[in-house]
PDB file of N, CA and C in Angstrom:
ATOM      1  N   UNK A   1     -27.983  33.884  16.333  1.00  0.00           N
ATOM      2  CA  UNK A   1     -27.996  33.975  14.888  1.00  0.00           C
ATOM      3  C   UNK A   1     -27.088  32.867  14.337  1.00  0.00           C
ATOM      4  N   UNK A   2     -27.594  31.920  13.657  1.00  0.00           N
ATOM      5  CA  UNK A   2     -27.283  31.374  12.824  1.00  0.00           C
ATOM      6  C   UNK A   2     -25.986  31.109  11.524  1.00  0.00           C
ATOM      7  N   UNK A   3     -25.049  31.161  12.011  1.00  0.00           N
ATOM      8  CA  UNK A   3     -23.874  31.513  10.169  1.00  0.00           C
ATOM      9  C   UNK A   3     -23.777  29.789   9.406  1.00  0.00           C
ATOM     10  N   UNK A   4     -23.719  29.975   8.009  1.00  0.00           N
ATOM     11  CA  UNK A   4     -23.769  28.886   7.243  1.00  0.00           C
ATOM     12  C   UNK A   4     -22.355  29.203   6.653  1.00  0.00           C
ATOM     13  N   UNK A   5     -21.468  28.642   6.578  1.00  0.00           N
ATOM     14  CA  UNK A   5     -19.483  28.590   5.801  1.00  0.00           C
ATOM     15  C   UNK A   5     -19.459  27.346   5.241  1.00  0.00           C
ATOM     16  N   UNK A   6     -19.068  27.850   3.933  1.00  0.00           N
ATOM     17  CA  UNK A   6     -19.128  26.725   3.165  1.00  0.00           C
ATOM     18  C   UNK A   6     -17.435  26.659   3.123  1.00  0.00           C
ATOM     19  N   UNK A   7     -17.428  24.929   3.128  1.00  0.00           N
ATOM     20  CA  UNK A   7     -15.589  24.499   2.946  1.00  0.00           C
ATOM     21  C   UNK A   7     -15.229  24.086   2.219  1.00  0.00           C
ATOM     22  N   UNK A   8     -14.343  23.979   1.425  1.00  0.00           N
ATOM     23  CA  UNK A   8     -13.924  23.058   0.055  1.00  0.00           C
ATOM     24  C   UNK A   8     -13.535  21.758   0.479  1.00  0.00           C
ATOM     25  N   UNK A   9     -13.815  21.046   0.024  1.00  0.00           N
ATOM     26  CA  UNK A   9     -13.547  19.349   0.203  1.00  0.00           C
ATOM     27  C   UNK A   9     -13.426  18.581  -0.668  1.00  0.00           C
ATOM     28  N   UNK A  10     -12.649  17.442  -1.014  1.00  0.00           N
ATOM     29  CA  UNK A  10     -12.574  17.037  -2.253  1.00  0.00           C
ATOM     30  C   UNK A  10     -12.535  14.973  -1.613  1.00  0.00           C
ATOM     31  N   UNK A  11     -13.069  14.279  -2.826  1.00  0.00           N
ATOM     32  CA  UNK A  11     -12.753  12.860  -2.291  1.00  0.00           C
ATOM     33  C   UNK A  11     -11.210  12.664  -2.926  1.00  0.00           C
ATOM     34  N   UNK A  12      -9.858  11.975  -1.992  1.00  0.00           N
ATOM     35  CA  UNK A  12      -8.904  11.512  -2.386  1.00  0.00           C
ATOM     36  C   UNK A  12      -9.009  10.331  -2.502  1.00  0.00           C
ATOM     37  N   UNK A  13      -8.301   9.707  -3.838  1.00  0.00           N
ATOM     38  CA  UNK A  13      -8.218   8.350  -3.655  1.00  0.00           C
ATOM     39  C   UNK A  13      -7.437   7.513  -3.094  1.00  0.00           C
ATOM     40  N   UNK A  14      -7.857   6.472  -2.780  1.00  0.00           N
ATOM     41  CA  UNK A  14      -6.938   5.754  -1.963  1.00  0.00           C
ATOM     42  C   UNK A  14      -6.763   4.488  -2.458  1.00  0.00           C
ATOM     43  N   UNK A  15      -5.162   3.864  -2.164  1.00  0.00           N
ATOM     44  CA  UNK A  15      -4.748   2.656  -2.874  1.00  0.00           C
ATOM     45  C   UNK A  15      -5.104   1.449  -1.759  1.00  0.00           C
ATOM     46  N   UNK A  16      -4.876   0.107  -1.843  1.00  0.00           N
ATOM     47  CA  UNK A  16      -4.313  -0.733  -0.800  1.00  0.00           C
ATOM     48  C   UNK A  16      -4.148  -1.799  -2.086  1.00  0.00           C
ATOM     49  N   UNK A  17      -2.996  -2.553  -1.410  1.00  0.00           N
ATOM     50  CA  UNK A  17      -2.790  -3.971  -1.973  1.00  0.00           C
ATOM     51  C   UNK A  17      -3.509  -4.817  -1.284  1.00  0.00           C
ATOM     52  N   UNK A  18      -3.973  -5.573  -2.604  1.00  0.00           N
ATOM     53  CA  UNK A  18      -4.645  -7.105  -1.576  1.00  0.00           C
ATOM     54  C   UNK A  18      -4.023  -8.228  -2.295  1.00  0.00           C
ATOM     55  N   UNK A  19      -3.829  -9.347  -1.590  1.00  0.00           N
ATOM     56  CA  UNK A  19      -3.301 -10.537  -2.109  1.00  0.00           C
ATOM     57  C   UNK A  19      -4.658 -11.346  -2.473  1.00  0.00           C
ATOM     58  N   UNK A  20      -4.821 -11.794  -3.056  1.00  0.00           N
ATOM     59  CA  UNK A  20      -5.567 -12.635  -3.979  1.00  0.00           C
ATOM     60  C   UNK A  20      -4.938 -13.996  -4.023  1.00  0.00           C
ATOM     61  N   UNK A  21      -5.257 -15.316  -3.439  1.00  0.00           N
ATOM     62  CA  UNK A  21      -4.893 -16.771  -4.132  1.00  0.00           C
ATOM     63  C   UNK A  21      -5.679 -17.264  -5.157  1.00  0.00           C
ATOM     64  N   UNK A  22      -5.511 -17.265  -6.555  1.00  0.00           N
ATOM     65  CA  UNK A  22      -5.987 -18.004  -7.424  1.00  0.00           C
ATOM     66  C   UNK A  22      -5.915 -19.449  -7.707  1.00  0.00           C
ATOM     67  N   UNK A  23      -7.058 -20.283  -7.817  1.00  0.00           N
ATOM     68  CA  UNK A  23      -6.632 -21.321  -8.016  1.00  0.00           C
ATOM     69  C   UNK A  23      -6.147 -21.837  -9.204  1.00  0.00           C
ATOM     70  N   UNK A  24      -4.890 -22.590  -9.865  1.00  0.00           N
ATOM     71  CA  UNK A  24      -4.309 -22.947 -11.035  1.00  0.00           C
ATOM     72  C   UNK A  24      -4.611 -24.070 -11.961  1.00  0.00           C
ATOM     73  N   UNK A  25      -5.708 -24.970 -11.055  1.00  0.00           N
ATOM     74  CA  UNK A  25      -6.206 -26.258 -11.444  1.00  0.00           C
ATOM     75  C   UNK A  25      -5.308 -27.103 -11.427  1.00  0.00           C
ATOM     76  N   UNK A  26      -4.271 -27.006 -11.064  1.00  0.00           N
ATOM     77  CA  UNK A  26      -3.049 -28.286 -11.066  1.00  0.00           C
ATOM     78  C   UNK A  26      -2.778 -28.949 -10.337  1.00  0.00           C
ATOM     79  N   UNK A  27      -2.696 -30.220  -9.998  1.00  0.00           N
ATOM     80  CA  UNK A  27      -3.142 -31.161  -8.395  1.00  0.00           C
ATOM     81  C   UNK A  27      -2.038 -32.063  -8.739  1.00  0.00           C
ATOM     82  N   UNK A  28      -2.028 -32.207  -7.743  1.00  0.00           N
ATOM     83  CA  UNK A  28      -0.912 -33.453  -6.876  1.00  0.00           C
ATOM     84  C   UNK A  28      -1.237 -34.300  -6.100  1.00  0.00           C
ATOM     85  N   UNK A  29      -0.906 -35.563  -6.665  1.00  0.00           N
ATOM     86  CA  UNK A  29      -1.434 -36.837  -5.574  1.00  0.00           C
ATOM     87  C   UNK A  29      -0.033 -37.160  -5.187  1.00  0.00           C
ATOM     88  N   UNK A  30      -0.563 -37.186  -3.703  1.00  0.00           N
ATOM     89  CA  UNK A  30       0.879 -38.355  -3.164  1.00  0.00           C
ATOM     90  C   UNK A  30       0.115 -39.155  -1.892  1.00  0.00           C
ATOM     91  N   UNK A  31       0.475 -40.553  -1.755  1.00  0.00           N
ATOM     92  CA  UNK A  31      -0.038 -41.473  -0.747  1.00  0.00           C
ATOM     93  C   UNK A  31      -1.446 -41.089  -0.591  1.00  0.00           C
ATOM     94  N   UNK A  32      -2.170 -40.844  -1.595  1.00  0.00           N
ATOM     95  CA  UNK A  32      -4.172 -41.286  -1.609  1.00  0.00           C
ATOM     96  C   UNK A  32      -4.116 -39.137  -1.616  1.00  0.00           C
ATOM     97  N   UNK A  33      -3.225 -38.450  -1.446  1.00  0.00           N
ATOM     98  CA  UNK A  33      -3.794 -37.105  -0.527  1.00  0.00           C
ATOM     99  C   UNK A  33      -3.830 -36.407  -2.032  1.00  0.00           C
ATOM    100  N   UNK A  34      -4.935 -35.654  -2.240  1.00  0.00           N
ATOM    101  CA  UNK A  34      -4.336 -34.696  -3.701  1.00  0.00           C
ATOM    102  C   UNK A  34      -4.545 -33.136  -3.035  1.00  0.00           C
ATOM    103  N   UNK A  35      -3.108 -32.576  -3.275  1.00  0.00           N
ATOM    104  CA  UNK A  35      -2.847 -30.880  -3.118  1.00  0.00           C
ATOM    105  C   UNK A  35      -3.296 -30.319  -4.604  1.00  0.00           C
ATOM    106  N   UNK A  36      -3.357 -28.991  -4.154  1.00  0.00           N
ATOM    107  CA  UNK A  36      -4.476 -28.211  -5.508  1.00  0.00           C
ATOM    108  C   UNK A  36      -3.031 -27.297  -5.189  1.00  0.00           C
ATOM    109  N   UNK A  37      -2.651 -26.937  -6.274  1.00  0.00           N
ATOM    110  CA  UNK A  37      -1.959 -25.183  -6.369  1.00  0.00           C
ATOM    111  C   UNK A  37      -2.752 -24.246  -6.325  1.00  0.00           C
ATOM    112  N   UNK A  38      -2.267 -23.250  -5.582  1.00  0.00           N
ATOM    113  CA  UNK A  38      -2.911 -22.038  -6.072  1.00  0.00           C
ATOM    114  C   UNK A  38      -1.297 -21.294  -6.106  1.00  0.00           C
ATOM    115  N   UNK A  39      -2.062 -19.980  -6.922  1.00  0.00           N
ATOM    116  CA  UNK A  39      -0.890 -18.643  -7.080  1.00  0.00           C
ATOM    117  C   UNK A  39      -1.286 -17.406  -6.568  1.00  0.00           C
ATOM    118  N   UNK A  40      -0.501 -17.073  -5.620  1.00  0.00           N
ATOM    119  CA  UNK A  40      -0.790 -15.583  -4.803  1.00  0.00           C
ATOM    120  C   UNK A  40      -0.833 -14.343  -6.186  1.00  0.00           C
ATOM    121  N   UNK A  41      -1.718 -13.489  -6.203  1.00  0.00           N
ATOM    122  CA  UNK A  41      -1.566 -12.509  -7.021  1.00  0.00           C
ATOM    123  C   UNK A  41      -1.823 -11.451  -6.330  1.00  0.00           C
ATOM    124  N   UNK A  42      -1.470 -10.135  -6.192  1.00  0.00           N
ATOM    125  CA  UNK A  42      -1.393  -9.011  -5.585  1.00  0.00           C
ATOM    126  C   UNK A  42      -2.043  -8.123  -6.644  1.00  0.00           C
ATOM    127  N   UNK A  43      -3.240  -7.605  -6.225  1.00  0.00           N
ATOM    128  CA  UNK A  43      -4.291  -6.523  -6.820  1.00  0.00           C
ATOM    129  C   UNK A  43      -4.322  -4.959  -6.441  1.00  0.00           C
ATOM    130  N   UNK A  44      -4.878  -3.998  -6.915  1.00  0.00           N
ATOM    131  CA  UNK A  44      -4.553  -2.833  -6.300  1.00  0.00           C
ATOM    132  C   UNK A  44      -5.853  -2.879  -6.229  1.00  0.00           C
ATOM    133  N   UNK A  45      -6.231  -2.511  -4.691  1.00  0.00           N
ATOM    134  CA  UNK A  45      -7.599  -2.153  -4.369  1.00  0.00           C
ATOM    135  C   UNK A  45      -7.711  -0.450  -4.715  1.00  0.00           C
ATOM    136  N   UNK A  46      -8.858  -0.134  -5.280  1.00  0.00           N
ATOM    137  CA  UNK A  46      -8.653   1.597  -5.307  1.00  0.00           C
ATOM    138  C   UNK A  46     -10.397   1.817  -5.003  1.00  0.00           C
ATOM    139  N   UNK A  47     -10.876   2.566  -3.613  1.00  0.00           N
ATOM    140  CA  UNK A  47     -11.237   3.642  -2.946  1.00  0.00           C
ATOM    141  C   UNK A  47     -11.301   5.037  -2.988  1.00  0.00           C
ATOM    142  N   UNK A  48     -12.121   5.459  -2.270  1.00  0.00           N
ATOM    143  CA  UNK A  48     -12.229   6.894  -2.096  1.00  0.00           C
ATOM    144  C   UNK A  48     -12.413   7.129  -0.569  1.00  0.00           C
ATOM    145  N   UNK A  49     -11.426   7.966  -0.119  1.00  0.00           N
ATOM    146  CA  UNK A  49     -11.876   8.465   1.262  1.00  0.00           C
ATOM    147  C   UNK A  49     -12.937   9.608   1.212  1.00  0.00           C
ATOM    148  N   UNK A  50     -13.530   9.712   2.665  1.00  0.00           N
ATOM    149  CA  UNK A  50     -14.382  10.472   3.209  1.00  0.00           C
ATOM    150  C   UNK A  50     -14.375  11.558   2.246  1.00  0.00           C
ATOM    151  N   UNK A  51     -13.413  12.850   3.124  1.00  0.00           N
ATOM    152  CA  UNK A  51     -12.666  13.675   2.669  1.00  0.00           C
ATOM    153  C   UNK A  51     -11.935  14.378   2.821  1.00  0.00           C
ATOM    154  N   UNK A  52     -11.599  15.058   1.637  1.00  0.00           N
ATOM    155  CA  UNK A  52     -10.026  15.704   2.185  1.00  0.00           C
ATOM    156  C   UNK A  52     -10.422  17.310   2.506  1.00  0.00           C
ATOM    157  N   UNK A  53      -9.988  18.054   3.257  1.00  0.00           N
ATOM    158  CA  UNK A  53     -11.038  19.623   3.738  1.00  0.00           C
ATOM    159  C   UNK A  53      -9.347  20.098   3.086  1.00  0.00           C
ATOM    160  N   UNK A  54      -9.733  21.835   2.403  1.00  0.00           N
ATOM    161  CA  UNK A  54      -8.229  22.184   1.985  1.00  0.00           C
ATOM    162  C   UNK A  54      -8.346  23.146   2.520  1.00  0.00           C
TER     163      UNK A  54
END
C-alpha cells in the first residue's frame, strides 16, 4: 500500500558577490602601448535555492 506525505518546503534566497570589471573608457599611451582602465565593481548576485524542507 501506497502512503502520499505531504512536506512543507519553501525557496530561500540566496546572496553571492560577484566582481564585475567595468570598462571606464580612459586610456593610456606610453612607448606606442595604450592601457584601457577598467573599475572593479562588486554586485550582489540574488538566487533561489532548491529548497528549504521545515
Amino acid at each position: 500500500m501506497n502512503k502520499t506525505v505531504n512536506v512543507l518546503s519553501y525557496l530561500q534566497p540566496t546572496y553571492k558577490e560577484v566582481t564585475v570589471k567595468v570598462a571606464t573608457g580612459n586610456t593610456k599611451r606610453f612607448l606606442g602601448l595604450i592601457k584601457r582602465f577598467t573599475l572593479s565593481v562588486t554586485d550582489h548576485y540574488r538566487g533561489a535555492s532548491d529548497e528549504t524542507v521545515l
